[in-house]
PDB file of N, CA and C in Angstrom:
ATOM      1  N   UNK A   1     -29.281  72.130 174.718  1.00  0.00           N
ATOM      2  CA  UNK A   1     -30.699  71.851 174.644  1.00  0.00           C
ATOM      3  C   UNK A   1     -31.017  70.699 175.593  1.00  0.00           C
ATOM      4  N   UNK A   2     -32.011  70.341 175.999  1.00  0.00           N
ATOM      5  CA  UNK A   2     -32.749  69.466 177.111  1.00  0.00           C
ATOM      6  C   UNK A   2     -32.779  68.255 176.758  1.00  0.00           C
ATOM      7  N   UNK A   3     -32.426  67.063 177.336  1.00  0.00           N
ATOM      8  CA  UNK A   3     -32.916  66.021 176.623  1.00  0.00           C
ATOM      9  C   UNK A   3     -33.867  65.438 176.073  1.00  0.00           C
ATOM     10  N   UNK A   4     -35.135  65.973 176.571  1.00  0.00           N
ATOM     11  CA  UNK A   4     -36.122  65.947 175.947  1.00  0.00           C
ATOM     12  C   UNK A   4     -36.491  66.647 174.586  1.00  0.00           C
ATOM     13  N   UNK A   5     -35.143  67.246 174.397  1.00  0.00           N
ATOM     14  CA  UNK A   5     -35.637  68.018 172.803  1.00  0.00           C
ATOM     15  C   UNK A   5     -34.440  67.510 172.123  1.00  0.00           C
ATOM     16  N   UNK A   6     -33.701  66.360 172.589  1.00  0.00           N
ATOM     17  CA  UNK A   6     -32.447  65.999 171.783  1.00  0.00           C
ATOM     18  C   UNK A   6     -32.849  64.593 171.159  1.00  0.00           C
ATOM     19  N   UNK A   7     -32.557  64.882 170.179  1.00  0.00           N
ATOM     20  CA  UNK A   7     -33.592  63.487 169.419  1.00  0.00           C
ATOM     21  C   UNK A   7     -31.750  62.874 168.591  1.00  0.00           C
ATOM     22  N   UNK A   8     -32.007  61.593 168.522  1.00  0.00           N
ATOM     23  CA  UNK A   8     -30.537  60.712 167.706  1.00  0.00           C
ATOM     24  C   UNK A   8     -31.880  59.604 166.368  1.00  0.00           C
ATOM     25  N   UNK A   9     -30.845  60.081 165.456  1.00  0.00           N
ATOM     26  CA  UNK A   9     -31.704  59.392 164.428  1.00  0.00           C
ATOM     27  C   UNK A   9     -30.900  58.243 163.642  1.00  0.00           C
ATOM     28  N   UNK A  10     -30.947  57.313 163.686  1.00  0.00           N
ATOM     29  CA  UNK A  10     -30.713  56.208 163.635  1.00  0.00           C
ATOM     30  C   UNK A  10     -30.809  55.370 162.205  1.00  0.00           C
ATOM     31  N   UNK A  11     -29.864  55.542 160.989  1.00  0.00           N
ATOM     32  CA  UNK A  11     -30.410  55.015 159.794  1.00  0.00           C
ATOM     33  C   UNK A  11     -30.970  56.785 159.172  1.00  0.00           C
ATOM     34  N   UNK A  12     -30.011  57.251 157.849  1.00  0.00           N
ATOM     35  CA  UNK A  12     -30.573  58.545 157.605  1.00  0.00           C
ATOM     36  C   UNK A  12     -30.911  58.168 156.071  1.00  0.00           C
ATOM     37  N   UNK A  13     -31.590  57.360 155.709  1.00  0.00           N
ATOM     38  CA  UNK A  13     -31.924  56.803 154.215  1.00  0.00           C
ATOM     39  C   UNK A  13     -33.297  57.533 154.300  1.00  0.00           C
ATOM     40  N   UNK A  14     -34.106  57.751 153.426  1.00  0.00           N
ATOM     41  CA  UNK A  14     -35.213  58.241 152.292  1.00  0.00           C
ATOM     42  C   UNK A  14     -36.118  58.709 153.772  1.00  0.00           C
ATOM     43  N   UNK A  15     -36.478  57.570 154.807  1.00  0.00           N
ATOM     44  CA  UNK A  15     -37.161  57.512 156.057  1.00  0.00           C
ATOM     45  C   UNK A  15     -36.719  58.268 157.389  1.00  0.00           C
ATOM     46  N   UNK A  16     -35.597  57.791 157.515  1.00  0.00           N
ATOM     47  CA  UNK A  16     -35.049  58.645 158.320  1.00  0.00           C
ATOM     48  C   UNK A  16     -34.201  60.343 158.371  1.00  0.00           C
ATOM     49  N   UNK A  17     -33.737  60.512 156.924  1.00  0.00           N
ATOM     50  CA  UNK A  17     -33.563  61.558 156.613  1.00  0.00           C
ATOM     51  C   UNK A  17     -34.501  62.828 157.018  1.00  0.00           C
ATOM     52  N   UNK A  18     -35.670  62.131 156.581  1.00  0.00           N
ATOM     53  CA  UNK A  18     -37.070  62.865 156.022  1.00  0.00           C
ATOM     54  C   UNK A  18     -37.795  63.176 157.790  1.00  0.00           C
ATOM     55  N   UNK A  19     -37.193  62.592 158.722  1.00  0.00           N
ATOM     56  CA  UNK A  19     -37.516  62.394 160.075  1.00  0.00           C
ATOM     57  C   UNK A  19     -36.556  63.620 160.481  1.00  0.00           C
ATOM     58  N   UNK A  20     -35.639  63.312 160.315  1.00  0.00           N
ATOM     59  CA  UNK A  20     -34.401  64.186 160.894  1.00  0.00           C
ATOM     60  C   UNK A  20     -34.483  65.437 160.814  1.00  0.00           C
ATOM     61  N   UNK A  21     -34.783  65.627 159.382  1.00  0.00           N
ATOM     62  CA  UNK A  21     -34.952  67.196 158.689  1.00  0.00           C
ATOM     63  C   UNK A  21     -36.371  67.543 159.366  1.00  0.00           C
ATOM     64  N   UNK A  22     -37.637  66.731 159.639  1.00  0.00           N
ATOM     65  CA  UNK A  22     -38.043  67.607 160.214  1.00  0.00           C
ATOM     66  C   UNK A  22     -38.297  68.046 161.428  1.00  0.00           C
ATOM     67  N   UNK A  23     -37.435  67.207 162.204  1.00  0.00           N
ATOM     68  CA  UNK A  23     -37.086  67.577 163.832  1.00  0.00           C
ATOM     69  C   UNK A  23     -36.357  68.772 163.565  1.00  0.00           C
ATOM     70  N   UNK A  24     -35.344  69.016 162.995  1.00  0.00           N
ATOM     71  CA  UNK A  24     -34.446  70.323 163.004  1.00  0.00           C
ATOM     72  C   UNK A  24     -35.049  71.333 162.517  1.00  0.00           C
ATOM     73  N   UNK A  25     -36.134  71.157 161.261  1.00  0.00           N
ATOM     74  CA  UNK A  25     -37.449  72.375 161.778  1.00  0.00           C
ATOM     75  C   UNK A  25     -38.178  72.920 162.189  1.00  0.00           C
ATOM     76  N   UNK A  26     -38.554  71.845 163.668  1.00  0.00           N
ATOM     77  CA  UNK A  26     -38.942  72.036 164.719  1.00  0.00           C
ATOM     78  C   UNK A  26     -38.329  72.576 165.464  1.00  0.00           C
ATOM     79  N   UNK A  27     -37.381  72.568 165.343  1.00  0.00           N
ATOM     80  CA  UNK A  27     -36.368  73.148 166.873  1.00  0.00           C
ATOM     81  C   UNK A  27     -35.791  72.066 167.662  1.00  0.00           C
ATOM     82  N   UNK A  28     -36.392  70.808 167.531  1.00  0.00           N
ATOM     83  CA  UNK A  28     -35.388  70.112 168.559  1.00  0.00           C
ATOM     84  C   UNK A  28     -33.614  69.681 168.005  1.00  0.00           C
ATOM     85  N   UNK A  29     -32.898  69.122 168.458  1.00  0.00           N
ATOM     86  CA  UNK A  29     -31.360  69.328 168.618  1.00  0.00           C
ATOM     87  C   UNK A  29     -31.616  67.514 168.266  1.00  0.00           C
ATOM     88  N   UNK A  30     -30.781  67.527 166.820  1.00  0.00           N
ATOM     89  CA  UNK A  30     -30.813  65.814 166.109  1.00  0.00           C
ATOM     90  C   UNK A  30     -29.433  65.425 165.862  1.00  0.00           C
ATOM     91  N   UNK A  31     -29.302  64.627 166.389  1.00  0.00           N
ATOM     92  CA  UNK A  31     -27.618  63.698 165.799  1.00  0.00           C
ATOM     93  C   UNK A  31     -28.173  62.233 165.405  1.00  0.00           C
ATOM     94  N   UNK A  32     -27.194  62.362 164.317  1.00  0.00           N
ATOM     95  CA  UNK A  32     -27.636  61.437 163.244  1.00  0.00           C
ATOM     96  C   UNK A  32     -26.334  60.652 162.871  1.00  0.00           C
ATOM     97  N   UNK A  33     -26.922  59.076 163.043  1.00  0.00           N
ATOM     98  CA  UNK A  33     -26.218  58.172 162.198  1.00  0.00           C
ATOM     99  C   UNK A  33     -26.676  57.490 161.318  1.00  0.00           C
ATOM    100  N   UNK A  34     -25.446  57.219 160.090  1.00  0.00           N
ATOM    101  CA  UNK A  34     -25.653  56.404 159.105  1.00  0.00           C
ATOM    102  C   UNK A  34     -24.464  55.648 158.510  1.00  0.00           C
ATOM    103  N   UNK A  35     -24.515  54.826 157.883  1.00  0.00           N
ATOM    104  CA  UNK A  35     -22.983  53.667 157.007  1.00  0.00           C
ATOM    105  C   UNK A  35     -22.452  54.784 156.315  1.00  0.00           C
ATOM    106  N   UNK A  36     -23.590  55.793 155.475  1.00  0.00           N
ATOM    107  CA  UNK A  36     -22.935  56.244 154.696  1.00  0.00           C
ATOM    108  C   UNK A  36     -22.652  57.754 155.028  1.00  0.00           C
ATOM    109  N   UNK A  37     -21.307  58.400 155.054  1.00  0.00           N
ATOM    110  CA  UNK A  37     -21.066  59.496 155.164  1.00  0.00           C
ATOM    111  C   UNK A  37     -21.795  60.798 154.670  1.00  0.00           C
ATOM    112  N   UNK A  38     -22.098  60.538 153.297  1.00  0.00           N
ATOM    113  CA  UNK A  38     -22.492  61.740 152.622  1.00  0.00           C
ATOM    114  C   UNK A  38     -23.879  61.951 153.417  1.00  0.00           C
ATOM    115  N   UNK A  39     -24.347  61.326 153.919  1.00  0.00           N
ATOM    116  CA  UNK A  39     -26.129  61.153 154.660  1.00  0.00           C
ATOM    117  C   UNK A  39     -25.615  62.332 155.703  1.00  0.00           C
ATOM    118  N   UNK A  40     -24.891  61.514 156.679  1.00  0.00           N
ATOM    119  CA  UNK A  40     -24.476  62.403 158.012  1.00  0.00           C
ATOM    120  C   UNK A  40     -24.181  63.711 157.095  1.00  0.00           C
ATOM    121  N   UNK A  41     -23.497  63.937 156.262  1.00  0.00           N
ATOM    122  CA  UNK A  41     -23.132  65.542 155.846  1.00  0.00           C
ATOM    123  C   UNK A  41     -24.231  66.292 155.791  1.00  0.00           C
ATOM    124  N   UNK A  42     -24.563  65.330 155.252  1.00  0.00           N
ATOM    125  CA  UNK A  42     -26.580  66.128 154.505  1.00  0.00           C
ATOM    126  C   UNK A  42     -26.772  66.988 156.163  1.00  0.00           C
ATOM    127  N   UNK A  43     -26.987  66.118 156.869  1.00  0.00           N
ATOM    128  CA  UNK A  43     -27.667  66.413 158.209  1.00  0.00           C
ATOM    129  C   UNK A  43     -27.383  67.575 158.912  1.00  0.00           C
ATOM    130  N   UNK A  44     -25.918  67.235 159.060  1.00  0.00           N
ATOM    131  CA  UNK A  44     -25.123  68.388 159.216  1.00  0.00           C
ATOM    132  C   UNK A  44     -25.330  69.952 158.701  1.00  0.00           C
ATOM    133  N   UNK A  45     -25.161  69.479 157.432  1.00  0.00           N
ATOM    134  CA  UNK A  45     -25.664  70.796 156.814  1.00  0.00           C
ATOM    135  C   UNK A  45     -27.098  71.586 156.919  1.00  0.00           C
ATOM    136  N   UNK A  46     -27.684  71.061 157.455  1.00  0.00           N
ATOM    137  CA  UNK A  46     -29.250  71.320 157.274  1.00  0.00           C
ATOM    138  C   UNK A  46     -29.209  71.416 158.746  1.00  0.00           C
ATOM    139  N   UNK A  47     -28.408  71.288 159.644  1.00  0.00           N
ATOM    140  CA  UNK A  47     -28.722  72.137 161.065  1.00  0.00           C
ATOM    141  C   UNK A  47     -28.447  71.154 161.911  1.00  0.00           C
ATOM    142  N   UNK A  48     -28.259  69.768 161.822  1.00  0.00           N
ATOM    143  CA  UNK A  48     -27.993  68.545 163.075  1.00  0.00           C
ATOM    144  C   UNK A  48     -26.822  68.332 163.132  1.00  0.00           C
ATOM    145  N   UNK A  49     -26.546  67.522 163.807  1.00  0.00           N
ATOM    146  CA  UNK A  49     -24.677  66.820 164.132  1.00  0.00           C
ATOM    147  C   UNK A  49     -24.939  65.505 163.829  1.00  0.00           C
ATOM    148  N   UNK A  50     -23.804  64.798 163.370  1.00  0.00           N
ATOM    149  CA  UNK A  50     -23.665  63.937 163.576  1.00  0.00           C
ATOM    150  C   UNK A  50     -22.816  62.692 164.462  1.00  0.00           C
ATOM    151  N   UNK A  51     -22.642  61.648 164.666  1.00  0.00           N
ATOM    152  CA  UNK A  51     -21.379  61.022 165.919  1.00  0.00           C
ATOM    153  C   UNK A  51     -20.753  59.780 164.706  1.00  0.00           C
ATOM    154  N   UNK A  52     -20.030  59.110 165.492  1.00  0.00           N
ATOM    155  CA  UNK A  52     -18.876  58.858 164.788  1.00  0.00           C
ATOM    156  C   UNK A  52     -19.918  56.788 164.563  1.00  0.00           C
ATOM    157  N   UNK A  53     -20.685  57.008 165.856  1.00  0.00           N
ATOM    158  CA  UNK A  53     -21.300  55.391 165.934  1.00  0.00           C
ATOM    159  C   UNK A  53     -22.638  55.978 166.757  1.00  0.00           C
ATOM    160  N   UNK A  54     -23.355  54.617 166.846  1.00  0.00           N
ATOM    161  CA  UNK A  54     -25.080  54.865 167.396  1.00  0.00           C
ATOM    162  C   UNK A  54     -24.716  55.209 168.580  1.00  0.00           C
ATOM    163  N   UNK A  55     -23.505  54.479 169.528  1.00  0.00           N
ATOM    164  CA  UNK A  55     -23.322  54.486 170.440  1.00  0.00           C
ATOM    165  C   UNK A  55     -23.130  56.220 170.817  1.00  0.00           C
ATOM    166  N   UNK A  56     -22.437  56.755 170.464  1.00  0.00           N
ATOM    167  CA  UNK A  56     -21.900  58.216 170.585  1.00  0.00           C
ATOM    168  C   UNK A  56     -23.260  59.329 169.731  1.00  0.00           C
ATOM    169  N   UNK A  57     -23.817  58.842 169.374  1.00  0.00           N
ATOM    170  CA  UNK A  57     -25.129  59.429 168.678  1.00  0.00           C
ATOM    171  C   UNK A  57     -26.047  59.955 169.798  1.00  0.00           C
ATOM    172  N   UNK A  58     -26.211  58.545 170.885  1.00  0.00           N
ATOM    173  CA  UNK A  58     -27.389  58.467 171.526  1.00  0.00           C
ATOM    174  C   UNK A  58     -27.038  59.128 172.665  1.00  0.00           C
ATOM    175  N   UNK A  59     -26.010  59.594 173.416  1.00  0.00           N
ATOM    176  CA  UNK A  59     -25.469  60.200 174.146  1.00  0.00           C
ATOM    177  C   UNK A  59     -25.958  61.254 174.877  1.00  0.00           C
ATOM    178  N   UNK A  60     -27.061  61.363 175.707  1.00  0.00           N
ATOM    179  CA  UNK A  60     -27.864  62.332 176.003  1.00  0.00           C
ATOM    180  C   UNK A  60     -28.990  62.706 175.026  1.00  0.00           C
ATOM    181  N   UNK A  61     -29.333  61.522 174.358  1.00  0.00           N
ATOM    182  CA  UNK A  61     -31.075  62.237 173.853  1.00  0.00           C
ATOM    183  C   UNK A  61     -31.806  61.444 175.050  1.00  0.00           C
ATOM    184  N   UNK A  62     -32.779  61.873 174.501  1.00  0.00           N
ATOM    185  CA  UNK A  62     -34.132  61.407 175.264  1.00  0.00           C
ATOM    186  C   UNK A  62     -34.891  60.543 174.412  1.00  0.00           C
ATOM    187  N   UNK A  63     -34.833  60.845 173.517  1.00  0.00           N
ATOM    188  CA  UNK A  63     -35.561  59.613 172.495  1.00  0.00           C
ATOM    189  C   UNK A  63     -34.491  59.464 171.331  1.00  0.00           C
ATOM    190  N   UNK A  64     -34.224  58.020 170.777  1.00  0.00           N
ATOM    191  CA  UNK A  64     -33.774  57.129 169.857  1.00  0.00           C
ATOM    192  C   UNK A  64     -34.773  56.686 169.084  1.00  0.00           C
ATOM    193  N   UNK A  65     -34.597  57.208 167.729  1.00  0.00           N
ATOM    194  CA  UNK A  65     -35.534  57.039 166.294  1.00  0.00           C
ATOM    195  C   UNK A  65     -34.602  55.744 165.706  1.00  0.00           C
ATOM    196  N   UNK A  66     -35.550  54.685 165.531  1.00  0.00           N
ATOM    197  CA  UNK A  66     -34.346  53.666 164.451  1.00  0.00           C
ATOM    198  C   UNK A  66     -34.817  53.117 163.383  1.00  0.00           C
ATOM    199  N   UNK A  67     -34.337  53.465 162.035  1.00  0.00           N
ATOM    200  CA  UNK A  67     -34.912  53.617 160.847  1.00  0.00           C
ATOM    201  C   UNK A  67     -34.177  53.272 159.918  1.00  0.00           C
ATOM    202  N   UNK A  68     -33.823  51.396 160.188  1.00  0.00           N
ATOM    203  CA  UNK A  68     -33.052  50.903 159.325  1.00  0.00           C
ATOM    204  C   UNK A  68     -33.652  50.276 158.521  1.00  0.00           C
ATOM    205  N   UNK A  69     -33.465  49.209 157.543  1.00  0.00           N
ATOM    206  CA  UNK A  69     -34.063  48.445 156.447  1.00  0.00           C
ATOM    207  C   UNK A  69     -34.235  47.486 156.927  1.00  0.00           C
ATOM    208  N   UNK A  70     -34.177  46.402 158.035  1.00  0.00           N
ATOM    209  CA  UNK A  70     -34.218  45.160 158.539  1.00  0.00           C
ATOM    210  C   UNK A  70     -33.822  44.786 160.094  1.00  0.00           C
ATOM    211  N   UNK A  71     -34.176  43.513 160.420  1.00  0.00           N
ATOM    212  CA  UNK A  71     -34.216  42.980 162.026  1.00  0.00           C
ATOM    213  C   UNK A  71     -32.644  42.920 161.864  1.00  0.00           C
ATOM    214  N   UNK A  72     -32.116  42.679 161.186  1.00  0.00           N
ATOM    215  CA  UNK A  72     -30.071  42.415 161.449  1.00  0.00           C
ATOM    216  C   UNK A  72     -29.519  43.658 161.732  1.00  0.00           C
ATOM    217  N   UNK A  73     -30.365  45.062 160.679  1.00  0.00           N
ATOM    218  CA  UNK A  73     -29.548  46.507 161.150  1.00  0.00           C
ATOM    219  C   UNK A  73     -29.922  46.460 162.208  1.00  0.00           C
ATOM    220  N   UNK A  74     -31.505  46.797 162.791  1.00  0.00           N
ATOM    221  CA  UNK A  74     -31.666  46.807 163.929  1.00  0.00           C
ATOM    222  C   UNK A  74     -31.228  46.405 164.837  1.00  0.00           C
ATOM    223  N   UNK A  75     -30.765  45.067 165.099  1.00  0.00           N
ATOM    224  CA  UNK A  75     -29.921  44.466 165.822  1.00  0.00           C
ATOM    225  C   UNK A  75     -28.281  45.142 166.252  1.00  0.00           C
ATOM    226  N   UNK A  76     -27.926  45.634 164.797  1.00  0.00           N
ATOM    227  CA  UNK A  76     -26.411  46.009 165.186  1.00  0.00           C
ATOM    228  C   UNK A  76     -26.597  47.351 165.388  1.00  0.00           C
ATOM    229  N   UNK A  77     -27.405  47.893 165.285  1.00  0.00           N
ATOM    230  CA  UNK A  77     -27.440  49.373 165.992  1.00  0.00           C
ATOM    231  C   UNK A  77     -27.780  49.592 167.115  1.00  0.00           C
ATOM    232  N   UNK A  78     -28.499  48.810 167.475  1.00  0.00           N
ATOM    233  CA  UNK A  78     -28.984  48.724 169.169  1.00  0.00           C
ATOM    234  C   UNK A  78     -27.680  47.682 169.605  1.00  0.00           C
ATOM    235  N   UNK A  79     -27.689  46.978 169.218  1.00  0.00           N
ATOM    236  CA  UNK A  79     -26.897  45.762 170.327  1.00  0.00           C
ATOM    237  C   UNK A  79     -25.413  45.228 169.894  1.00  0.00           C
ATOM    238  N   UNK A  80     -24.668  45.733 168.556  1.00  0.00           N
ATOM    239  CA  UNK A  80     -23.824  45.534 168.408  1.00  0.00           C
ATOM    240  C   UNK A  80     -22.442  45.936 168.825  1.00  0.00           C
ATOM    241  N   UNK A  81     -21.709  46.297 168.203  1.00  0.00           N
ATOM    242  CA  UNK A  81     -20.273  46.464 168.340  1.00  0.00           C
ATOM    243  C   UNK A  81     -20.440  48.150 168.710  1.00  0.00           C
ATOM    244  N   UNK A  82     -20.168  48.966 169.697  1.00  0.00           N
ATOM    245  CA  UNK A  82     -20.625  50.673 169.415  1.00  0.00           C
ATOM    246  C   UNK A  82     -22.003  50.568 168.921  1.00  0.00           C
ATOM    247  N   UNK A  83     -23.087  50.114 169.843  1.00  0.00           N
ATOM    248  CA  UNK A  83     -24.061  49.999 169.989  1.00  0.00           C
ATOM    249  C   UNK A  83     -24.671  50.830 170.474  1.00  0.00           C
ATOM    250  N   UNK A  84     -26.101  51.561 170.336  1.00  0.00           N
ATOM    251  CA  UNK A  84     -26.826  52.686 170.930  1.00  0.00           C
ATOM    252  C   UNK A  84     -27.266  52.325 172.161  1.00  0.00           C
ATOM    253  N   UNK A  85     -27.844  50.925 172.426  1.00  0.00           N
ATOM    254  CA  UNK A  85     -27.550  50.923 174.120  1.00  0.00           C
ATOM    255  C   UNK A  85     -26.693  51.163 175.113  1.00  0.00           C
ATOM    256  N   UNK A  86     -25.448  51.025 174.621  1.00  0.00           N
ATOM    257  CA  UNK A  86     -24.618  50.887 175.437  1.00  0.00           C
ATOM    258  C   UNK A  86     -24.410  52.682 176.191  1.00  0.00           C
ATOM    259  N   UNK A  87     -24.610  53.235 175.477  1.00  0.00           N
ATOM    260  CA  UNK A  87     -24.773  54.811 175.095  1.00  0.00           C
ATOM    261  C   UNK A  87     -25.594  55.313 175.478  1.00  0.00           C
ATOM    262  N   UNK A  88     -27.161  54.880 176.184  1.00  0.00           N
ATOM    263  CA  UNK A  88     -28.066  55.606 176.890  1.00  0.00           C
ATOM    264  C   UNK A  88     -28.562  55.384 177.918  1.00  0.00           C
ATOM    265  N   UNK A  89     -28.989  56.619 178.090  1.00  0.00           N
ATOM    266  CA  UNK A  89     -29.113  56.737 179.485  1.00  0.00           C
ATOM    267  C   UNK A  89     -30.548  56.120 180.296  1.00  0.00           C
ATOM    268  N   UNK A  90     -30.813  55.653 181.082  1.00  0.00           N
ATOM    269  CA  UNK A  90     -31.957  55.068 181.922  1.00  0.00           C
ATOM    270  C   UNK A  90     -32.938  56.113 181.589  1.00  0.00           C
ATOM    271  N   UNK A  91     -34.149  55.448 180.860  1.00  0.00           N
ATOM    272  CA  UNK A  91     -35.488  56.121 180.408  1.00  0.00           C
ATOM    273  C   UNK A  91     -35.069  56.734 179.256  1.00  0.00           C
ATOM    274  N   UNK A  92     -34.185  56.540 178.248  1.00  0.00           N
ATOM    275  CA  UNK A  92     -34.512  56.908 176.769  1.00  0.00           C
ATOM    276  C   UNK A  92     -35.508  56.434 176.219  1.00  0.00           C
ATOM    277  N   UNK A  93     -36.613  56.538 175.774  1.00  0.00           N
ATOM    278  CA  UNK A  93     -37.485  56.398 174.494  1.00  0.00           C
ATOM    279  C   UNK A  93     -36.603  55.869 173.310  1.00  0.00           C
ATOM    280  N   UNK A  94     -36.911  54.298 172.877  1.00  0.00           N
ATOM    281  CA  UNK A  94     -36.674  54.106 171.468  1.00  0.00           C
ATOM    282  C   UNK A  94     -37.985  53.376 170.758  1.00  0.00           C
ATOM    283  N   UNK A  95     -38.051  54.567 169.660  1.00  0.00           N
ATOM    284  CA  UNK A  95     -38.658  54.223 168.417  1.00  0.00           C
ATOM    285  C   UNK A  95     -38.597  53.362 167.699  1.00  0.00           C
ATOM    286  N   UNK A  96     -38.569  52.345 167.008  1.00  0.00           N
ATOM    287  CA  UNK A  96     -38.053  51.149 166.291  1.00  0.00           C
ATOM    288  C   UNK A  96     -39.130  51.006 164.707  1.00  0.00           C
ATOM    289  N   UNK A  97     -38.672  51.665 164.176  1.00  0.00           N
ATOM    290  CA  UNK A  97     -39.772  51.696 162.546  1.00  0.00           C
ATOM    291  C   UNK A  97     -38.627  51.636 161.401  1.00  0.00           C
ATOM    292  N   UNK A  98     -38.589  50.352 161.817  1.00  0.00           N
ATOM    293  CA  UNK A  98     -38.027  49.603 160.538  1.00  0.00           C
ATOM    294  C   UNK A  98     -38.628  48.254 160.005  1.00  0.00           C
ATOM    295  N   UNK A  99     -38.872  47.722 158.596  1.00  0.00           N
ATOM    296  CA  UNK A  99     -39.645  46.627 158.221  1.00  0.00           C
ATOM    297  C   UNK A  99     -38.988  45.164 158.892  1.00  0.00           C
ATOM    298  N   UNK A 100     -39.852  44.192 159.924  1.00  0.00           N
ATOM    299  CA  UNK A 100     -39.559  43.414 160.893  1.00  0.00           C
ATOM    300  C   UNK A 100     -40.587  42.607 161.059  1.00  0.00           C
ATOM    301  N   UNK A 101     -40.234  41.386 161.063  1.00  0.00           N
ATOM    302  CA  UNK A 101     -41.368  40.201 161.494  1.00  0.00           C
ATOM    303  C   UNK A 101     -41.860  40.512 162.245  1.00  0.00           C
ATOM    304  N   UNK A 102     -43.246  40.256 162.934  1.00  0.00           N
ATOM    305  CA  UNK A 102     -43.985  40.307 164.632  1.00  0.00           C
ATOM    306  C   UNK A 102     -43.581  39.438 165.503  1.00  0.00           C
ATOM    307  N   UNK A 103     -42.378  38.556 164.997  1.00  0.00           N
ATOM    308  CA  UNK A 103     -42.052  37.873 165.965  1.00  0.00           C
ATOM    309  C   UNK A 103     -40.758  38.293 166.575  1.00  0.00           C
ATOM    310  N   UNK A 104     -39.961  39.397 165.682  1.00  0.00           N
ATOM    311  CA  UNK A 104     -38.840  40.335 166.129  1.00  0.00           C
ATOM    312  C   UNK A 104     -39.380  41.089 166.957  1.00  0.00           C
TER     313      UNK A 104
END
């Protein structure tokens, strides 16, 4: 599928789950990370892939959804250790809708 229809979802809790599932009823092509395993299964099962880190998630989408609980996840999913930047490509689209000061 195109990168423009390859979406990486970032954080698969209540918000992002609910994002994921309905990109894959759309038709576009979703890989999904989360801490917790059973999430990624969910995903899986319901038609997406998942990667092992954000970094390997983001790997040819076109847009990055990030839909963690706070400015610290956010932080380590974009910029940490197997980080989703490190992983994309020049002109990805990232989304960032997670609860965050205005000064983050």
């Amino acid at each position: 599928m195109s990168e423009e229809r390859t979406v990486g979802v970032l954080g698969l809790g209540s918000m992002g789950m609910g994002v994921a599932l309905t990109l894959v009823e759309h038709q576009f092509s979703v890989r999904g990370f989360d801490v917790r395993t059973e999430a990624m299964d969910a995903l899986v099962e319901a038609g997406g892939g998942r990667g092992d880190s954000p970094r390997e998630v983001v790997k040819g989408c076109g847009t990055v959804i990030v839909l963690v609980v706070n400015a610290k996840q956010v932080e380590e999913v974009l910029f940490g250790e197997n980080g989703a930047v490190a992983g994309m490509a020049k002109g990805t689209v990232i989304l960032q809708s997670s609860t965050v000061s205005a000064a983050f």
